[in-house]
N, C-alpha and C. Protein backbone atom coordinates (compact mmCIF):
# COMPACT_ATOMS: atom_id res chain seq x y z
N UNK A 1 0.84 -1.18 0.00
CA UNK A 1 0.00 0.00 0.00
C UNK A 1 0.89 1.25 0.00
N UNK A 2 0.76 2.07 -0.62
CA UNK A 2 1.22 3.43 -1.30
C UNK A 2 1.32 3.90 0.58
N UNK A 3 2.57 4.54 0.81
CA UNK A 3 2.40 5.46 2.04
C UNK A 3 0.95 6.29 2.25
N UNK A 4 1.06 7.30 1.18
CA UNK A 4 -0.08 8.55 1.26
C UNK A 4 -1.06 7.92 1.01
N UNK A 5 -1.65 6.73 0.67
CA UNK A 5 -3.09 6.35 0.66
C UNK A 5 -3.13 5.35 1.80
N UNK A 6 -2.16 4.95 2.30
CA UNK A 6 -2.27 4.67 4.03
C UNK A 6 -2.48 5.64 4.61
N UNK A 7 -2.05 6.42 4.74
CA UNK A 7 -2.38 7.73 5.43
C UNK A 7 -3.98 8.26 5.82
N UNK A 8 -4.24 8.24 4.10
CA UNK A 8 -5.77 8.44 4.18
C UNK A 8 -6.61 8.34 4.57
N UNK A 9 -6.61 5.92 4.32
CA UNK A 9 -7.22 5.44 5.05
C UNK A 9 -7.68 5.34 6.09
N UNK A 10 -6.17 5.81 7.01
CA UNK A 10 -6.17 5.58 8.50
C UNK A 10 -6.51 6.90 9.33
N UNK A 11 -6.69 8.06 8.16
CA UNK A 11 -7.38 8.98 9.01
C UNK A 11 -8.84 8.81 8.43
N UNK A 12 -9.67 8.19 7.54
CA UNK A 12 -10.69 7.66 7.25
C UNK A 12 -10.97 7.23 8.32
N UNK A 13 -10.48 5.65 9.05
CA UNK A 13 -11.50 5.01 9.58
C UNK A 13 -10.90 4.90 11.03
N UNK A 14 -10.04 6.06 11.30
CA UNK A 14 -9.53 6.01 12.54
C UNK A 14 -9.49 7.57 13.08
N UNK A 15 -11.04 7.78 13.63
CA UNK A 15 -11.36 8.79 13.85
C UNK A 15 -10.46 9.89 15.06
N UNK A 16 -9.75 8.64 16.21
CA UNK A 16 -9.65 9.29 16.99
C UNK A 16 -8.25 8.22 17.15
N UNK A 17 -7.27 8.57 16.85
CA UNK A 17 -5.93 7.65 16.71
C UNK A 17 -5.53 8.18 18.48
N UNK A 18 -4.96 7.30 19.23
CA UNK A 18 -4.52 7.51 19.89
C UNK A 18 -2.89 8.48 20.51
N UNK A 19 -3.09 9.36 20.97
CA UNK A 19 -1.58 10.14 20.87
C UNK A 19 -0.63 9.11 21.52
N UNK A 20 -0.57 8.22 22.50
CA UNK A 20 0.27 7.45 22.81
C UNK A 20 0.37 6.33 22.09
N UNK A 21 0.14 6.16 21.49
CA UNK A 21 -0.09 4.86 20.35
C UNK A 21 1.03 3.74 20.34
N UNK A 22 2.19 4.91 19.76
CA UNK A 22 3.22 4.29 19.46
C UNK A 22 3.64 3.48 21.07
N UNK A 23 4.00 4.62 21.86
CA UNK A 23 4.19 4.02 23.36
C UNK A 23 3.30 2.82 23.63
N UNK A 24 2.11 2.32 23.31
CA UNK A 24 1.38 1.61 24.23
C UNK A 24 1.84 0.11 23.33
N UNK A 25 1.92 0.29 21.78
CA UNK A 25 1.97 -1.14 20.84
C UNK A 25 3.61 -1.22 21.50
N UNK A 26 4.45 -0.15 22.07
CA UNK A 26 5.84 -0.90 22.57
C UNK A 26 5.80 -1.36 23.88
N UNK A 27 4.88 -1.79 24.45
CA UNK A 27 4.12 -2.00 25.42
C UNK A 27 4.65 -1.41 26.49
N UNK A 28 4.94 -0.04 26.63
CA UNK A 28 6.07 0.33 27.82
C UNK A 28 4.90 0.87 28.48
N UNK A 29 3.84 1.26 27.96
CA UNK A 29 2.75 1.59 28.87
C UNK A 29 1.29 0.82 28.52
N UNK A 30 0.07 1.56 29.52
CA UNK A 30 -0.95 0.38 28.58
C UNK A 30 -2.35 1.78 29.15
N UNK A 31 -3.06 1.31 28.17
CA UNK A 31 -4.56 2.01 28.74
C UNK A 31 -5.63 1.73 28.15
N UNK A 32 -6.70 1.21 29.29
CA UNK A 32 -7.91 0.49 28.64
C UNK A 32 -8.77 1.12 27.16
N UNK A 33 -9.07 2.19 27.27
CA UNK A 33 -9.37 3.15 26.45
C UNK A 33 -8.57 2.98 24.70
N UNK A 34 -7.77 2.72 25.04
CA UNK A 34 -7.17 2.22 23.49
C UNK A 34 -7.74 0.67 23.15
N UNK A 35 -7.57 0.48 21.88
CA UNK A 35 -7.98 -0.44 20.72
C UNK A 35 -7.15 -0.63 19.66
N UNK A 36 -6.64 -1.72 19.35
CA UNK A 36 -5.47 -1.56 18.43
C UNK A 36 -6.48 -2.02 17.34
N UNK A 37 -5.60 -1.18 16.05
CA UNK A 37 -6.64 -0.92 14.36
C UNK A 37 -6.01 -1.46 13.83
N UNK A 38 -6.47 -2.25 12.85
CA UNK A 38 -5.48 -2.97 12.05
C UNK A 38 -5.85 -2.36 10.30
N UNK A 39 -4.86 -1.74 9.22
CA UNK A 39 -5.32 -1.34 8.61
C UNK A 39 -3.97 -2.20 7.17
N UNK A 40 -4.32 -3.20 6.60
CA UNK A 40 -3.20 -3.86 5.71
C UNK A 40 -2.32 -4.72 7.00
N UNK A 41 -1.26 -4.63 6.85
CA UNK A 41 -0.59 -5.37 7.59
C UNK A 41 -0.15 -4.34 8.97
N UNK A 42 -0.34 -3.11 9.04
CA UNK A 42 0.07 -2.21 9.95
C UNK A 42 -1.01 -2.36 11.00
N UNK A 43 -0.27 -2.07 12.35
CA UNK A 43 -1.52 -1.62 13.27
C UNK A 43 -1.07 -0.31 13.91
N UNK A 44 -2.65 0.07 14.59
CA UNK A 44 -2.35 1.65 15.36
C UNK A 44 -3.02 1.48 16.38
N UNK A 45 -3.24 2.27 16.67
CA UNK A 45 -4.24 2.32 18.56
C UNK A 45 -5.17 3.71 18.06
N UNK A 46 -6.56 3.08 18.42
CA UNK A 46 -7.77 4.38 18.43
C UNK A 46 -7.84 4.70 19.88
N UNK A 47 -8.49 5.56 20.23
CA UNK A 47 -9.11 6.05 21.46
C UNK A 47 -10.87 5.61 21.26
N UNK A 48 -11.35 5.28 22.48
CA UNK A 48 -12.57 4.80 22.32
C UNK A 48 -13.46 6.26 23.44
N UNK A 49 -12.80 7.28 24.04
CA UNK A 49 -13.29 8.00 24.56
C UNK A 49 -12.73 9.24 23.89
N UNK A 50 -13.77 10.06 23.47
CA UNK A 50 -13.24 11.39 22.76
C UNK A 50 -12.60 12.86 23.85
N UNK A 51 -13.22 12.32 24.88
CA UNK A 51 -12.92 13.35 25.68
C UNK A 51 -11.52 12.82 26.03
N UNK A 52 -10.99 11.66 26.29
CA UNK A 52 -10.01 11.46 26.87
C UNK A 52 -9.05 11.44 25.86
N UNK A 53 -9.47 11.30 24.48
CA UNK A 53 -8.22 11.74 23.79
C UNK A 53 -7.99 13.35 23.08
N UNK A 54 -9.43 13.97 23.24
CA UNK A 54 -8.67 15.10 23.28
C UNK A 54 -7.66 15.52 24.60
N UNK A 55 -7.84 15.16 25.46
CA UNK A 55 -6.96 15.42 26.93
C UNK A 55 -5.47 15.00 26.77
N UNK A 56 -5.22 13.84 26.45
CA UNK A 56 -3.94 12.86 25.86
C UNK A 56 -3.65 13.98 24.52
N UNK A 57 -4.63 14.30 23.57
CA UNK A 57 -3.47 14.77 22.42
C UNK A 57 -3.50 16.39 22.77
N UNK A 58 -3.52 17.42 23.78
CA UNK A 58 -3.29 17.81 24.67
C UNK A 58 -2.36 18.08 24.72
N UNK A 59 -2.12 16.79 25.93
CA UNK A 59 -0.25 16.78 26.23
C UNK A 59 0.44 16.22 25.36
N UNK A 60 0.12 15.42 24.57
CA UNK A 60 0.88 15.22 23.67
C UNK A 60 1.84 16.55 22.66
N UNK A 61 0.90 17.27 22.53
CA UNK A 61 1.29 18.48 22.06
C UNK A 61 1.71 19.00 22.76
N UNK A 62 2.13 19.41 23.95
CA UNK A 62 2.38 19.89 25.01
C UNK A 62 3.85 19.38 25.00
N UNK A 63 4.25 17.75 25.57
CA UNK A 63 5.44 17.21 25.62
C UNK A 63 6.51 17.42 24.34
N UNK A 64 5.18 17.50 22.81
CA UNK A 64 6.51 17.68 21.99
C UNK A 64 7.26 18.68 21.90
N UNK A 65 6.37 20.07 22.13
CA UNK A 65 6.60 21.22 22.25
C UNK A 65 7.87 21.82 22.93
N UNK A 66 7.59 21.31 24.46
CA UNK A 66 8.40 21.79 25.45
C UNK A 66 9.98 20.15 25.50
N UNK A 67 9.57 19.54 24.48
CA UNK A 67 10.81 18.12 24.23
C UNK A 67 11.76 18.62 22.92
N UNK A 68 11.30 19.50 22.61
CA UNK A 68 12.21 19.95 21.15
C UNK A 68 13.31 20.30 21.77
N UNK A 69 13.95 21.56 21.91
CA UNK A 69 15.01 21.49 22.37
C UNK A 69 15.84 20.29 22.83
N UNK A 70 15.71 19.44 23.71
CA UNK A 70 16.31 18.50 24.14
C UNK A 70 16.00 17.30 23.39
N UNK A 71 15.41 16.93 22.37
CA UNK A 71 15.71 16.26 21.40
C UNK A 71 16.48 16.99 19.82
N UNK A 72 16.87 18.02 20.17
CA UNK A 72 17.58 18.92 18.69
C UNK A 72 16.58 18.96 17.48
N UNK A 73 15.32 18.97 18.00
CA UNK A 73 14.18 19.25 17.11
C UNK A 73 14.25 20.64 16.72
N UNK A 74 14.68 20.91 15.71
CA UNK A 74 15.15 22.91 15.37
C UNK A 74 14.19 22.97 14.27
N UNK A 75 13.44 22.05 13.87
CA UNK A 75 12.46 22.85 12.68
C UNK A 75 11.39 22.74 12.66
N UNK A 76 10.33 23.24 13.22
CA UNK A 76 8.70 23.45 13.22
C UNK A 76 8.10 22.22 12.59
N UNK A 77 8.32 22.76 10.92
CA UNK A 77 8.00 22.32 10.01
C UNK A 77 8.40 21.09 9.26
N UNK A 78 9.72 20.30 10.23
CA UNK A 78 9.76 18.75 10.08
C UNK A 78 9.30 17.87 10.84
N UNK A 79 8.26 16.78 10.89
CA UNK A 79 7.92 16.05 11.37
C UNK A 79 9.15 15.14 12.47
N UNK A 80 8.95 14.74 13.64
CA UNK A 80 9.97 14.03 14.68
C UNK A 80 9.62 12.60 13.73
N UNK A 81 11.54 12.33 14.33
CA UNK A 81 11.57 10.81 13.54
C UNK A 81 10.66 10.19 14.53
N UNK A 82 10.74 8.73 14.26
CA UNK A 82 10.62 7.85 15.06
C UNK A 82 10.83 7.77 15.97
N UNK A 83 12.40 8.00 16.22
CA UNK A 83 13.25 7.96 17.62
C UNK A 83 12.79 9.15 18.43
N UNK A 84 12.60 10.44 17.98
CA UNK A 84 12.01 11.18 18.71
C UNK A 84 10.90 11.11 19.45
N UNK A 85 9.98 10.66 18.56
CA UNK A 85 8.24 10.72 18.89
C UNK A 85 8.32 9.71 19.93
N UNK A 86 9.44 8.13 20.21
CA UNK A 86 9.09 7.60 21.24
C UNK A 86 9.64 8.05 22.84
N UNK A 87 10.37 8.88 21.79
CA UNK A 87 11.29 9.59 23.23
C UNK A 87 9.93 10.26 24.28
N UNK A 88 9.51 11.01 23.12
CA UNK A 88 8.84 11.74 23.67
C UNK A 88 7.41 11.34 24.35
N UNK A 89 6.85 10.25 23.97
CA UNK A 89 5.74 9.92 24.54
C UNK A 89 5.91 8.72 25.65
N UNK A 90 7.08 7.54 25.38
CA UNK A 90 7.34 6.87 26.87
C UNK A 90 7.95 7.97 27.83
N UNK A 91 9.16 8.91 26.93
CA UNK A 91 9.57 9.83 28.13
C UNK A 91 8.90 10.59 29.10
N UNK A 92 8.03 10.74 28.25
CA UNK A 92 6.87 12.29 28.80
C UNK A 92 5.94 11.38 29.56
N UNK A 93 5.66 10.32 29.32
CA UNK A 93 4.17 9.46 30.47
C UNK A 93 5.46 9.29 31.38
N UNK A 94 6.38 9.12 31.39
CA UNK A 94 7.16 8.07 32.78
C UNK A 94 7.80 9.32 33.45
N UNK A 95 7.76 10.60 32.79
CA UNK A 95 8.55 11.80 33.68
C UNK A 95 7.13 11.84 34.61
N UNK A 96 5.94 12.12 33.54
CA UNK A 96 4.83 12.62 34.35
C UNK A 96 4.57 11.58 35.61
N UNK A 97 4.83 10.27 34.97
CA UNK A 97 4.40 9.61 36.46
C UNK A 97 5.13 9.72 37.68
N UNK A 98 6.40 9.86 37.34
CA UNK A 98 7.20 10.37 38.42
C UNK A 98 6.89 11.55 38.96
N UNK A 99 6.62 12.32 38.40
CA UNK A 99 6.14 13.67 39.06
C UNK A 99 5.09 13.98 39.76
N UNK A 100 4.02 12.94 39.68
CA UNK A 100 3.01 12.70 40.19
C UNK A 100 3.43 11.50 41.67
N UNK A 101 3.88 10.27 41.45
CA UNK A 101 3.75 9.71 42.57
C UNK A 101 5.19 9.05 42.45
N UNK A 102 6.05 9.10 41.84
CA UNK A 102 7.50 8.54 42.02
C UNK A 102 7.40 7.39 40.96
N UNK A 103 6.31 6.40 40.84
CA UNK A 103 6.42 5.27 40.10
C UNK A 103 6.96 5.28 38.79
N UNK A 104 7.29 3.93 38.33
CA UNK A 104 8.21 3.55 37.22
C UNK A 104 7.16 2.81 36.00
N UNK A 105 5.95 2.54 36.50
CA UNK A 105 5.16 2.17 35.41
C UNK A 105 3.68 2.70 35.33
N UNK A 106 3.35 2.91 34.21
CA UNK A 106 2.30 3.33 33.67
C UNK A 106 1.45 2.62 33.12
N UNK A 107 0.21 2.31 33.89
CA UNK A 107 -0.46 1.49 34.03
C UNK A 107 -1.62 2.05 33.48
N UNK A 108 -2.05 3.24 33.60
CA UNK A 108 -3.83 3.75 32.47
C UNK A 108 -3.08 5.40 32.51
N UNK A 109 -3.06 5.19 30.75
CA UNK A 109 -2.35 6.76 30.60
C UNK A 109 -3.48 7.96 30.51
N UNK A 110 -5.02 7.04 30.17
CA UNK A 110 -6.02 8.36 30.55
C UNK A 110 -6.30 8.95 31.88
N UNK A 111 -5.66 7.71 33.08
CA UNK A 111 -6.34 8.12 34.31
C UNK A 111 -5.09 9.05 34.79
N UNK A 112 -3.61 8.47 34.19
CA UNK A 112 -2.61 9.23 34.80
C UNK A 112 -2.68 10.83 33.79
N UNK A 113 -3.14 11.15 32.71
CA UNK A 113 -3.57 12.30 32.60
C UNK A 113 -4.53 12.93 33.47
N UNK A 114 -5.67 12.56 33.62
CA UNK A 114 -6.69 13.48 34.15
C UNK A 114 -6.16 13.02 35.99
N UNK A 115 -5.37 12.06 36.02
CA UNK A 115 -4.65 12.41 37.56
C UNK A 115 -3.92 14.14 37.97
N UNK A 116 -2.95 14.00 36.55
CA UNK A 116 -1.76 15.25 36.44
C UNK A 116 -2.90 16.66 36.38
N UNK A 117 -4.06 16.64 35.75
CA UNK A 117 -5.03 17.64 35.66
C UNK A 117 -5.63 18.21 37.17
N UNK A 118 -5.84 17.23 37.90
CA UNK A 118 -6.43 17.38 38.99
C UNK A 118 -5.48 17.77 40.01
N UNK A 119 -4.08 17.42 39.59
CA UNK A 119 -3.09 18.10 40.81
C UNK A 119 -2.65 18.91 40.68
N UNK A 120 -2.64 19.03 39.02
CA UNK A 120 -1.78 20.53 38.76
C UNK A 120 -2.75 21.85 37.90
N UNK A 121 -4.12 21.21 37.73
CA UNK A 121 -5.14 22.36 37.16
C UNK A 121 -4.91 21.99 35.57
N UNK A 122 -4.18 21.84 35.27
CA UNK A 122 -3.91 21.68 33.88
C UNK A 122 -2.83 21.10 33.31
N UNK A 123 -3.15 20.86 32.01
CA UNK A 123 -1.43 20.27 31.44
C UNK A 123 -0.77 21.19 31.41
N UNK A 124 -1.20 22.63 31.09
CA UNK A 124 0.20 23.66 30.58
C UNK A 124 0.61 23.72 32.16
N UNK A 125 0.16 23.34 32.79
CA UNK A 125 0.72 23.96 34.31
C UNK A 125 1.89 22.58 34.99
N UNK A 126 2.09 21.98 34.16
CA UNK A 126 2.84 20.37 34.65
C UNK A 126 4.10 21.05 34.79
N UNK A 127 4.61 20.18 35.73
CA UNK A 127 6.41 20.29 36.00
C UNK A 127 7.13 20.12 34.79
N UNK A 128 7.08 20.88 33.33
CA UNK A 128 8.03 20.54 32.47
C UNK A 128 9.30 20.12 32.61
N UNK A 129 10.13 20.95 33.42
CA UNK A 129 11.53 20.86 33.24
C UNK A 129 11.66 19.26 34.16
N UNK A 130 10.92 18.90 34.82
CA UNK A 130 11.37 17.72 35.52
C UNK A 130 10.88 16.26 34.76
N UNK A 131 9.67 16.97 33.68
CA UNK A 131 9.32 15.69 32.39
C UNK A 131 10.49 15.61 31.46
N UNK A 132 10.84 16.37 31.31
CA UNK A 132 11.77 16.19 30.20
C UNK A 132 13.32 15.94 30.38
N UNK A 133 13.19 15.86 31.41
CA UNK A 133 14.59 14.96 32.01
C UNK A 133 14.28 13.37 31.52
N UNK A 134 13.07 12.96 32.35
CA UNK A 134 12.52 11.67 31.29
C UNK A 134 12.79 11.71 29.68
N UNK A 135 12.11 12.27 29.55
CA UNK A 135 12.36 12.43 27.91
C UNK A 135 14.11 12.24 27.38
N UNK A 136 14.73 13.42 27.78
CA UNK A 136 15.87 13.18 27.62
C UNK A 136 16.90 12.18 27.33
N UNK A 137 16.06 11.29 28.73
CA UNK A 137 16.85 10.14 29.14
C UNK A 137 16.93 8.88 28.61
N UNK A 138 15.51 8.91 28.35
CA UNK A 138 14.46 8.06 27.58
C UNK A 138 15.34 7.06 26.67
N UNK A 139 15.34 5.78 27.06
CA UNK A 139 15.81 4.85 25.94
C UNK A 139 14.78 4.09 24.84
N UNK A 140 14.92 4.28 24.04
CA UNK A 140 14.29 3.86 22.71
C UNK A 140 13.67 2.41 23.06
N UNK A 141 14.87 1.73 22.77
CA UNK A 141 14.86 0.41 22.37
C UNK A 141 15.41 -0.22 24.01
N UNK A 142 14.72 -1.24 24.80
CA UNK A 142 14.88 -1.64 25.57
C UNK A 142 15.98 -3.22 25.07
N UNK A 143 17.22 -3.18 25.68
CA UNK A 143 17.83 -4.20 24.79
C UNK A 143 17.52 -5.56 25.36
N UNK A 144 17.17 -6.34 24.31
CA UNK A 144 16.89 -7.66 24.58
C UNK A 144 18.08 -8.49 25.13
N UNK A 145 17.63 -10.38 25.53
CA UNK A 145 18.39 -11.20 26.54
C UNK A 145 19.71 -11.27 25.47
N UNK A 146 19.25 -11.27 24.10
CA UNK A 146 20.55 -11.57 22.92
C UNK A 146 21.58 -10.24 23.21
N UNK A 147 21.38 -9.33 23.14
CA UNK A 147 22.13 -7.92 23.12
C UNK A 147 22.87 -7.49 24.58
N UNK A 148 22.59 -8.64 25.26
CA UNK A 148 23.74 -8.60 26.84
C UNK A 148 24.36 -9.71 26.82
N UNK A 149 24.53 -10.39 26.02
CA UNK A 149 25.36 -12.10 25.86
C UNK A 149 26.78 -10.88 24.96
């Protein structure tokens, strides 16, 4: 399938794509509210609550925003690789959870949003500089049992 008519499709019949998406199919986090889409041989994650993914793409926008700099994101107008975008969305759920209660896993990323809402009034009001140390830090690729032999 042609890239740009994947594209299409998947904003066709995937009304409400999930902003953590990528994070949740690398299973570093999980949340009931997602649904994985299968569109050709690719899959994605929808949101099944509209309110909760406008809230998630939100911060999503929020984390990439205030993650540019510290990923050397210098141009508006180029899309984040791969490596970025996961930086930024395991980084940014696992800074936020830390910032919220210390923990290391992320277990429902709608509840740990509208958690961060309720303590801090809002997303623009979150501890940036202490998410994006996560981010920063953030390892991609978790190395498998072969890659320590």
């Amino acid at each position: 399938m042609d890239e740009n008519q994947f594209r299409q499709v998947l904003r066709a019949t995937n009304p409400h794509p999930c902003a953590f998406g990528k994070a949740i199919l690398a299973r570093r986090c999980a949340c009931p509210l997602a649904r994985k889409h299968h569109i050709a041989e690719r899959e994605s994650m929808l949101c099944t609550d509209a309110n909760a993914h406008a809230s998630c793409l939100e911060l999503h926008d929020l984390l990439r925003h205030h993650s540019a700099f510290a990923l050397k994101h210098i141009h508006d107008e180029q899309p984040f690789t791969h490596a970025q975008e996961m930086k930024v969305q395991c980084g940014g759920l696992l800074g936020l959870q830390r910032a919220l209660d210390g923990s290391e896993e992320i277990v429902d990323v709608a509840a740990l949003v509208e958690a961060a809402r309720q303590k801090y009034g809002s997303v623009e009001e979150l501890p940036y500089a202490l998410i994006i140390r996560s981010v920063a830090a953030a390892k991609v690729r978790i190395p498998s049992q072969d890659d320590k032999t």
